[in-house]
N, C-alpha and C. Protein backbone atom coordinates (compact mmCIF):
# COMPACT_ATOMS: atom_id res chain seq x y z
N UNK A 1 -1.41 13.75 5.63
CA UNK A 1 -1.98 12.84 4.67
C UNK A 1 -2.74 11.75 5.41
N UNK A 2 -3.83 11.33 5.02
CA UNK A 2 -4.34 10.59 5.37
C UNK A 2 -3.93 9.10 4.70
N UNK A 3 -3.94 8.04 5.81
CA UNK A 3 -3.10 6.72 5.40
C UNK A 3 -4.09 5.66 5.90
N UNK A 4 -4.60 4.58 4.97
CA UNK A 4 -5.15 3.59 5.78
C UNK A 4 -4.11 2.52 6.13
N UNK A 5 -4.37 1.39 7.30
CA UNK A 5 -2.77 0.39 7.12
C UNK A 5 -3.95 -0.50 7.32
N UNK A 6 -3.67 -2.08 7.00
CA UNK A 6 -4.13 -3.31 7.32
C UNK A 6 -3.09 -4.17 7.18
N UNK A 7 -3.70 -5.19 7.55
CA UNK A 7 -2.88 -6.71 7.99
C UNK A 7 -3.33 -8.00 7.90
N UNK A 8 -2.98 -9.40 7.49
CA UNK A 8 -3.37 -10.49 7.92
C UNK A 8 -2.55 -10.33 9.32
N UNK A 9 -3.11 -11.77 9.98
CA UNK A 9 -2.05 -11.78 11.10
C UNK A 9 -0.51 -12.26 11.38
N UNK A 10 -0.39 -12.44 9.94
CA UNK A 10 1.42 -12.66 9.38
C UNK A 10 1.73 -11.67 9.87
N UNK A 11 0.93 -10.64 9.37
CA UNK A 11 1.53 -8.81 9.02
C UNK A 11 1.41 -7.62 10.47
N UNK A 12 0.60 -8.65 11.35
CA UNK A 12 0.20 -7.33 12.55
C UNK A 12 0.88 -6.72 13.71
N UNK A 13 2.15 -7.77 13.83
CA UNK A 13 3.11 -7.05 14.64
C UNK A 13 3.86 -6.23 14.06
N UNK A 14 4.24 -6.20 12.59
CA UNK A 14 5.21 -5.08 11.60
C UNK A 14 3.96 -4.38 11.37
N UNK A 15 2.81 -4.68 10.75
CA UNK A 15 1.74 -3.47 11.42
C UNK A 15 1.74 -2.22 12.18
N UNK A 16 1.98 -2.82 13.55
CA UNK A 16 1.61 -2.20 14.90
C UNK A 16 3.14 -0.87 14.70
N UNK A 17 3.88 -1.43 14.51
CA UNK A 17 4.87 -0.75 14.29
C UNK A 17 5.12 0.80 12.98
N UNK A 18 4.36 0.06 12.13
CA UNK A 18 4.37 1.04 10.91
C UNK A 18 2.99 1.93 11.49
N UNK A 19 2.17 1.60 12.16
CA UNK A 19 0.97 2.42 12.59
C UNK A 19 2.03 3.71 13.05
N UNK A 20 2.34 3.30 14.49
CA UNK A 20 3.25 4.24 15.28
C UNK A 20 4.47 5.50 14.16
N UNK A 21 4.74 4.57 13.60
CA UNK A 21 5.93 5.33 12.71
C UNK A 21 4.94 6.64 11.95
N UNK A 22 3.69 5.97 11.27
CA UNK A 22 3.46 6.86 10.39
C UNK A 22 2.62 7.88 11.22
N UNK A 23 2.18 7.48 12.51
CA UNK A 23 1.52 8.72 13.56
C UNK A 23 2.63 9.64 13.41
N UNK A 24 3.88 9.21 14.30
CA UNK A 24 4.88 9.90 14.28
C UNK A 24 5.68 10.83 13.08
N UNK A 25 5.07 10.30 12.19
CA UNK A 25 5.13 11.13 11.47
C UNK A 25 4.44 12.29 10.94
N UNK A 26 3.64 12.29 11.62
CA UNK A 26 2.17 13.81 11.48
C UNK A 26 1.34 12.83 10.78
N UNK A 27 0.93 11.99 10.32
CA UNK A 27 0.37 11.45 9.02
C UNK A 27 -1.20 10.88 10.04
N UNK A 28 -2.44 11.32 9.17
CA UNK A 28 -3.29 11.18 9.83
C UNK A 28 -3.92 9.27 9.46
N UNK A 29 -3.63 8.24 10.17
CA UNK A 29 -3.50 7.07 10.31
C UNK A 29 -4.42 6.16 10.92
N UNK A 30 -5.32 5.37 9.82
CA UNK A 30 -6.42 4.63 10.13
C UNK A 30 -5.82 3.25 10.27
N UNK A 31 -6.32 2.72 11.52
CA UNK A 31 -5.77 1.26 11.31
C UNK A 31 -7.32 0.16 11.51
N UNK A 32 -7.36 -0.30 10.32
CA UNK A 32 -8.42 -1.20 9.39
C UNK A 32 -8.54 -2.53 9.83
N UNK A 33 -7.30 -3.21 10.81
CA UNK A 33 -7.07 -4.10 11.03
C UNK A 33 -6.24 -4.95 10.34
N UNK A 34 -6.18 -6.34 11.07
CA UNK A 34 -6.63 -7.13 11.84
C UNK A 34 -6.13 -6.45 13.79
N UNK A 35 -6.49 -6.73 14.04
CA UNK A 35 -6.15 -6.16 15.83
C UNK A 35 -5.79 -7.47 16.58
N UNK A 36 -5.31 -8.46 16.07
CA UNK A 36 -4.08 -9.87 16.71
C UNK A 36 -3.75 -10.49 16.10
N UNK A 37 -3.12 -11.51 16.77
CA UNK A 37 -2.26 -12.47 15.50
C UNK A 37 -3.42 -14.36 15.43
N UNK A 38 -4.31 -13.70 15.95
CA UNK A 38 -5.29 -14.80 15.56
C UNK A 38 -5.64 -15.05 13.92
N UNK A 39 -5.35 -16.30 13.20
CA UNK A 39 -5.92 -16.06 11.88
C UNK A 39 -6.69 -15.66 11.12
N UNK A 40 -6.40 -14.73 10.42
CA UNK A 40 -7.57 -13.97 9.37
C UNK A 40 -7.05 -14.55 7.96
N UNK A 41 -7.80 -13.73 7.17
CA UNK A 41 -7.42 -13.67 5.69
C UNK A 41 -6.72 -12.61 4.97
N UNK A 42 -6.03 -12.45 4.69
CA UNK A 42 -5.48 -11.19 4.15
C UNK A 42 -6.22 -10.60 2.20
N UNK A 43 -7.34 -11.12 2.33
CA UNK A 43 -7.66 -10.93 0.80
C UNK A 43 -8.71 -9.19 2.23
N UNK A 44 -9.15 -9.88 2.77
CA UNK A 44 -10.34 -9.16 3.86
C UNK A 44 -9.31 -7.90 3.91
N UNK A 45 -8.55 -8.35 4.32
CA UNK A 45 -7.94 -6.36 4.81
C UNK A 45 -7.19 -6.06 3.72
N UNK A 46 -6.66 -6.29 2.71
CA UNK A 46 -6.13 -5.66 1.44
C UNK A 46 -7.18 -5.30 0.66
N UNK A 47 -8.47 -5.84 1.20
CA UNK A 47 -9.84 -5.19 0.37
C UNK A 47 -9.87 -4.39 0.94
N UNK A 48 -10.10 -3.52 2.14
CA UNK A 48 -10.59 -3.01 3.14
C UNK A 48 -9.19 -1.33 3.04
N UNK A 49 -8.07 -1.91 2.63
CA UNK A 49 -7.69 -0.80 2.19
C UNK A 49 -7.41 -0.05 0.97
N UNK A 50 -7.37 -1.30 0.46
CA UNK A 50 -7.94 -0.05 -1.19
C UNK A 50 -9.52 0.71 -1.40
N UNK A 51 -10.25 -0.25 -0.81
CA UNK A 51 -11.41 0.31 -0.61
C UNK A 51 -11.27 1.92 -0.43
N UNK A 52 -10.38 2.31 0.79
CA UNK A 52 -10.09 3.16 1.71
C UNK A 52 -9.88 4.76 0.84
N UNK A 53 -9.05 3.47 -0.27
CA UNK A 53 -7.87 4.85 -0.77
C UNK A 53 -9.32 4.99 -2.60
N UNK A 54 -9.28 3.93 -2.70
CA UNK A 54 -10.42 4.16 -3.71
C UNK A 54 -11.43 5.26 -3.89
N UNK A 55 -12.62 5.36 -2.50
CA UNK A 55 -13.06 5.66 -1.93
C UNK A 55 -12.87 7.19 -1.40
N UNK A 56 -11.54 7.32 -1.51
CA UNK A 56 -10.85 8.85 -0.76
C UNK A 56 -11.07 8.73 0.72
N UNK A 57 -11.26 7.87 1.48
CA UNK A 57 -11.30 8.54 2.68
C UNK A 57 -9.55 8.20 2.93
N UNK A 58 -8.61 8.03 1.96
CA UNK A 58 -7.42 7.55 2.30
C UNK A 58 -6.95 8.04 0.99
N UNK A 59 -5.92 9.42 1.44
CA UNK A 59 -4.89 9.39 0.37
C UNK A 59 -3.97 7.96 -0.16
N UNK A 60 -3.33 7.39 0.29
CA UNK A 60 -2.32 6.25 0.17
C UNK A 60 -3.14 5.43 1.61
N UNK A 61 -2.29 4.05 1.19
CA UNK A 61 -2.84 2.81 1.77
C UNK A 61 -1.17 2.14 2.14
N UNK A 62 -1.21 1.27 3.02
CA UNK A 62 -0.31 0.17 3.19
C UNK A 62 -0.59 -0.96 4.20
N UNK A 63 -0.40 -2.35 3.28
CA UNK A 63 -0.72 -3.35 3.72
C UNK A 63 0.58 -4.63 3.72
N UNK A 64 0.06 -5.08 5.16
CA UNK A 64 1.17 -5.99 5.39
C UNK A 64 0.56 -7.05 5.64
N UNK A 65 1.28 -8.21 4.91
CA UNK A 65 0.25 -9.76 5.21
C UNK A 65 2.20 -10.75 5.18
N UNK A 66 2.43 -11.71 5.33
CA UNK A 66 3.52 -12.50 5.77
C UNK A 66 4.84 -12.14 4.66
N UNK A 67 4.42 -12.56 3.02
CA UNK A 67 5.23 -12.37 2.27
C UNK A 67 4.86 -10.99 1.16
N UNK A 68 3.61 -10.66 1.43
CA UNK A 68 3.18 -9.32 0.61
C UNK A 68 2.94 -10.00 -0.98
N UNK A 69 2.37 -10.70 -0.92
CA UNK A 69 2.67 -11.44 -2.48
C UNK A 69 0.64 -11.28 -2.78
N UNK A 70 0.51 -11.78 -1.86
CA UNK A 70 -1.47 -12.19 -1.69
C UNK A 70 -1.91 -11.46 -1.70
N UNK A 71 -1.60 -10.49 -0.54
CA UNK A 71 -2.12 -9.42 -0.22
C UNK A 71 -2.07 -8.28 -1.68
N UNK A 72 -0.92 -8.05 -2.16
CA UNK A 72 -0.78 -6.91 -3.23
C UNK A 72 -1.73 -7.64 -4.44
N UNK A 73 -1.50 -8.74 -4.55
CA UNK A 73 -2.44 -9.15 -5.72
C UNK A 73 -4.72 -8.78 -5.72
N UNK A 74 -4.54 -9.12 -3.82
CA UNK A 74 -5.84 -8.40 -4.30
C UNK A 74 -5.94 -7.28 -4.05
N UNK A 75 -4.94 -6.19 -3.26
CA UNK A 75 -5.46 -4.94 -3.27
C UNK A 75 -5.54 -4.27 -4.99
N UNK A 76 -4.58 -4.84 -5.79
CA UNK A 76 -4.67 -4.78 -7.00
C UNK A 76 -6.03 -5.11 -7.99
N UNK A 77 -6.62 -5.71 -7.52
CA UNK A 77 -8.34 -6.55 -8.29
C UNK A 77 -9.16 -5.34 -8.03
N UNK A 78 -8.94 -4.07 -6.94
CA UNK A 78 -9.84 -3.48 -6.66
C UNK A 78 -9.62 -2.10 -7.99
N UNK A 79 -10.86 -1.57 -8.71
CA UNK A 79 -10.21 -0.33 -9.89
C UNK A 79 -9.46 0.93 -8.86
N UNK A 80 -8.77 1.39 -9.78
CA UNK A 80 -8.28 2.73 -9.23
C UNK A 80 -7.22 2.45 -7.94
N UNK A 81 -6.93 0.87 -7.44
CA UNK A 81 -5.83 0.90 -6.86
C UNK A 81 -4.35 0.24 -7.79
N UNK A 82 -3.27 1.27 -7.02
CA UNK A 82 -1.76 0.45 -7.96
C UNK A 82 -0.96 0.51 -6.48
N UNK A 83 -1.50 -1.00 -5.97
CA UNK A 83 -0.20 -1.82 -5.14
C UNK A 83 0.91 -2.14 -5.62
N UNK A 84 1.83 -1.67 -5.06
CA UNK A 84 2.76 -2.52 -4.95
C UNK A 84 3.77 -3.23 -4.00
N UNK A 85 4.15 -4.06 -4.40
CA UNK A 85 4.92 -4.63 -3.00
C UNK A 85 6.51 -4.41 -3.16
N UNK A 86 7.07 -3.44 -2.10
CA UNK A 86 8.02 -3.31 -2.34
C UNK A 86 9.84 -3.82 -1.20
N UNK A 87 10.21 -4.02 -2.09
CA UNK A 87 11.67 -4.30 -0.37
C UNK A 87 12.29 -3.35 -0.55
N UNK A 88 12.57 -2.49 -1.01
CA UNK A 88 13.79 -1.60 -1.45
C UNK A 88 12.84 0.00 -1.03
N UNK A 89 13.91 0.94 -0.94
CA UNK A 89 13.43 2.14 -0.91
C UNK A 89 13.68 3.46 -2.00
N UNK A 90 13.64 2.14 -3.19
CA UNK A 90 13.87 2.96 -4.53
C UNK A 90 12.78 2.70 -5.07
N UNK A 91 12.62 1.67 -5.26
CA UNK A 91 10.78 0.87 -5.92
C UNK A 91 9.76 1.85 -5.34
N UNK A 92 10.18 1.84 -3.27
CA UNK A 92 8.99 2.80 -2.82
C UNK A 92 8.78 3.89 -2.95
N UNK A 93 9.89 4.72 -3.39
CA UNK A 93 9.38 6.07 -3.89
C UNK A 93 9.19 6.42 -5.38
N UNK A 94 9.97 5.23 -6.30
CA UNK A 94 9.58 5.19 -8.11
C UNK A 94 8.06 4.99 -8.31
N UNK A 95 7.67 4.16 -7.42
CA UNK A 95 6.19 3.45 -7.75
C UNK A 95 5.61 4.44 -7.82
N UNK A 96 5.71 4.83 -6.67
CA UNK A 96 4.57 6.88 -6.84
C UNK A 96 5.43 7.58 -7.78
N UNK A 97 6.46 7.90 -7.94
CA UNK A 97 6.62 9.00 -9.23
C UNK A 97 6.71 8.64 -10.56
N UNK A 98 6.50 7.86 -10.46
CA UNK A 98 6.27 6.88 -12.03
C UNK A 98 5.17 6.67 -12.53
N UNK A 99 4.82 5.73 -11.58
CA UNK A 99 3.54 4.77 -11.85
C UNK A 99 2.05 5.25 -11.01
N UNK A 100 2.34 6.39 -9.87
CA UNK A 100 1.39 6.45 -9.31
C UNK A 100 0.27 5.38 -8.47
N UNK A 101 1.54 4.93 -7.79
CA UNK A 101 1.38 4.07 -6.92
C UNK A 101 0.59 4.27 -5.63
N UNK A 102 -0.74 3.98 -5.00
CA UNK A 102 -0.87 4.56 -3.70
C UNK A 102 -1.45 3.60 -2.61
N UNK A 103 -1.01 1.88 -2.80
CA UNK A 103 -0.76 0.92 -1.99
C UNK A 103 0.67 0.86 -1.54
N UNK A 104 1.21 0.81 -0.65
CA UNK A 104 2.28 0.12 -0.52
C UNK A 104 2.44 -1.50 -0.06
N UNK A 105 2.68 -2.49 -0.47
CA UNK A 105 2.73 -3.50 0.28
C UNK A 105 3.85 -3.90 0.47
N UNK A 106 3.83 -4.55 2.17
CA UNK A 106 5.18 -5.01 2.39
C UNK A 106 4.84 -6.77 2.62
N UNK A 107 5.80 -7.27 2.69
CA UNK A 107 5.84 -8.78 3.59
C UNK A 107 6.38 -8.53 4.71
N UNK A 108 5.59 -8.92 5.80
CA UNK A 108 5.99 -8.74 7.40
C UNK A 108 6.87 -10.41 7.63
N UNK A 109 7.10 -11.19 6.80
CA UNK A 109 7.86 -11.93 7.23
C UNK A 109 9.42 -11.89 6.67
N UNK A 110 9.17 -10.57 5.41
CA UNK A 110 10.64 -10.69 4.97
C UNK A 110 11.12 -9.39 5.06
N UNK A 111 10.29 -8.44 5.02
CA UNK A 111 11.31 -7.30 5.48
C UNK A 111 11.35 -7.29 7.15
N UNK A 112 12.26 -6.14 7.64
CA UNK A 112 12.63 -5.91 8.99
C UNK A 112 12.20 -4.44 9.23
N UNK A 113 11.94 -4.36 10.77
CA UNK A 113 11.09 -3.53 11.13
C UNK A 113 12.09 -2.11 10.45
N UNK A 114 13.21 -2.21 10.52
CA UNK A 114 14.12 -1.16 9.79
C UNK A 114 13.61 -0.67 8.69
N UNK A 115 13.56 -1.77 7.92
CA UNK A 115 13.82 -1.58 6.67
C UNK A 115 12.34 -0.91 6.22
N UNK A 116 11.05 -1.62 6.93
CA UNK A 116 10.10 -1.59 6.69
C UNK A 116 9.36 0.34 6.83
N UNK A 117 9.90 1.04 8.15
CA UNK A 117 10.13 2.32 8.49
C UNK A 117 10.73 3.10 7.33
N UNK A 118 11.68 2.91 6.47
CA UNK A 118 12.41 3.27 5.80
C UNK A 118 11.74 3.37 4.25
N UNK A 119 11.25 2.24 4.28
CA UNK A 119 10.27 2.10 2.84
C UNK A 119 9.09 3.40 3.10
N UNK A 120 8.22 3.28 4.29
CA UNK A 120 7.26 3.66 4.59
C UNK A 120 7.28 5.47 4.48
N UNK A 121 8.74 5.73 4.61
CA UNK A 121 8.96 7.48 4.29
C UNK A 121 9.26 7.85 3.18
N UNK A 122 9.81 6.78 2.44
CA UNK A 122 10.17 7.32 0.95
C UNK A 122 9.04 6.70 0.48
N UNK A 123 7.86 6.31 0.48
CA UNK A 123 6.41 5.75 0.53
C UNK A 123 5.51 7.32 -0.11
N UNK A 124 5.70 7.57 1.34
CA UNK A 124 4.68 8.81 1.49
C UNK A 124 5.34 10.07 1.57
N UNK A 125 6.86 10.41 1.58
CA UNK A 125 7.09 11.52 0.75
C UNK A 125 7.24 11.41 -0.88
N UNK A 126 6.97 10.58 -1.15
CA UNK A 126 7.13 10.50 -3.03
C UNK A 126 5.78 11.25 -3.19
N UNK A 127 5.91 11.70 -4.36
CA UNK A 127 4.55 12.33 -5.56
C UNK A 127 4.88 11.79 -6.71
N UNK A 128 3.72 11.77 -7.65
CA UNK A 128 3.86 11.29 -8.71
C UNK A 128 4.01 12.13 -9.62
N UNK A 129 5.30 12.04 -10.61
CA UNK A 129 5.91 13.77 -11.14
C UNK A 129 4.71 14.38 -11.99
N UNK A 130 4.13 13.43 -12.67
CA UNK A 130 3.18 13.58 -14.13
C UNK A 130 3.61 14.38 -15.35
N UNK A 131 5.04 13.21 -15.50
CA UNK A 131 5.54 13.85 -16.21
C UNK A 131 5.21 13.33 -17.44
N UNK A 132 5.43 13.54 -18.95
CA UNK A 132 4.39 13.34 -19.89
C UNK A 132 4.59 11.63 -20.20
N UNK A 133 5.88 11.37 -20.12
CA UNK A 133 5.92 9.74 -20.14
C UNK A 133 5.13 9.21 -19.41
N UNK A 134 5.58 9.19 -18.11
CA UNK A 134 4.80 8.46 -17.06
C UNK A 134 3.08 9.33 -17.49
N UNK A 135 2.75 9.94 -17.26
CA UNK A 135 1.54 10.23 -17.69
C UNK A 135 0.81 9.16 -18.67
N UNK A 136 1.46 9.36 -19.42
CA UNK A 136 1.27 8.57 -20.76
C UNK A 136 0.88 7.21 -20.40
N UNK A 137 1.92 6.43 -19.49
CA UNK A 137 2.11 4.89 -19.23
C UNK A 137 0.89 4.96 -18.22
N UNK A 138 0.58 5.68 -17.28
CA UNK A 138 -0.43 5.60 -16.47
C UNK A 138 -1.97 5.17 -17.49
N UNK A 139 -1.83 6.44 -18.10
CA UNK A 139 -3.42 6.55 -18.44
C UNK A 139 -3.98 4.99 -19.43
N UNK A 140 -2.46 4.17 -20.11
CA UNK A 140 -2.59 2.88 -20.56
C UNK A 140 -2.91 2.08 -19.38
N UNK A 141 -2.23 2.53 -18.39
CA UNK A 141 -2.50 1.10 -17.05
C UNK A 141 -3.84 1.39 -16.64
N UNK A 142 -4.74 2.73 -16.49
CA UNK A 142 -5.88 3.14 -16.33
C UNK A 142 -7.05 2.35 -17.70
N UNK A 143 -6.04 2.68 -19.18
CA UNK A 143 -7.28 2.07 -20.05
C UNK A 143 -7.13 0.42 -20.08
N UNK A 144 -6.31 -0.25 -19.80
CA UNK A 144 -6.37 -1.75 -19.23
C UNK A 144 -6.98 -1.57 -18.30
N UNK A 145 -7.31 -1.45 -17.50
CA UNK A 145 -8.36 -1.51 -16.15
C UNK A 145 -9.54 -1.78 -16.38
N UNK A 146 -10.05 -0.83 -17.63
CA UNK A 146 -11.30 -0.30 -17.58
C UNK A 146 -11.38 -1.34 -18.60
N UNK A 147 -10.81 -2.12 -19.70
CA UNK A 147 -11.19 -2.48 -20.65
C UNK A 147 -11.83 -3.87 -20.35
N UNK A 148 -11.04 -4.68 -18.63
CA UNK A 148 -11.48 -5.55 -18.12
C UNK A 148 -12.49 -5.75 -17.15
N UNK A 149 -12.87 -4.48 -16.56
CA UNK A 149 -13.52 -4.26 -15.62
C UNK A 149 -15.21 -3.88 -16.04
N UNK A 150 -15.70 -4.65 -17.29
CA UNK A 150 -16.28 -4.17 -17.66
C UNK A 150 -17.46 -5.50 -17.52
């Protein structure tokens, strides 16, 4: 699968880390930036990866900025992306079989590199079932999109 990752520089040392993990995991892995912990913006690379996944050159996306709060809000502004920011590794694999989720966002200042690895596999082994509920709830979160995006 192809994965884009980005970062403010809250997010680029738990970054650097989730890069490696998801190589290691066969997963074919673009990293979008930031490339140090010099200050950026995190609106810049949470654009830069929904763009990614928008776009298709990126099945799923994941972005890490300090608390994941900023960052998910604008990868969210972009159409056709559903960030979410998650701590748990129930949210990270519901979001995709539910909701069809294909941001992940974390906070690199509150999760741990553990935990963060852990999210990141039940991340990207989830699918989204399409099952007729969730179907259903999607294609409303799809016609809110469109009704504002206009």
């Amino acid at each position: 699968m192809k994965v884009a990752l980005g970062s403010d520089h809250a997010g680029f040392e738990l970054k650097q880390r989730v890069l490696e993990h998801v190589r290691k995991l066969r997963h074919d892995a673009a990293d979008l930036g930031t490339h140090s912990t010099a200050p950026v913006d995190y609106p810049d690379f949470a654009e830069a990866v929904a763009m990614a996944v928008r776009d298709g050159r990126a099945e799923r996306g994941i972005v890490v900025c300090g608390s994941g709060v900023g960052a998910s809000i604008a990868a969210n502004k972009v159409p056709g992306v559903r960030a979410g920011l998650c701590h748990d590794s129930y949210s990270a694999h519901q979001g995709v079989e539910h909701d069809d989720m294909n941001v992940l966002v974390l906070g690199g200042r509150i999760v741990g590199e553990a935990l963060a690895l852990e999210l990141i596999e039940a991340f990207l082994k989830a699918r989204f079932t399409a099952e007729e509920r969730h179907q259903r709830r999607l294609d409303k979160v799809i016609q809110l999109e469109r009704k504002f995006s206009r």
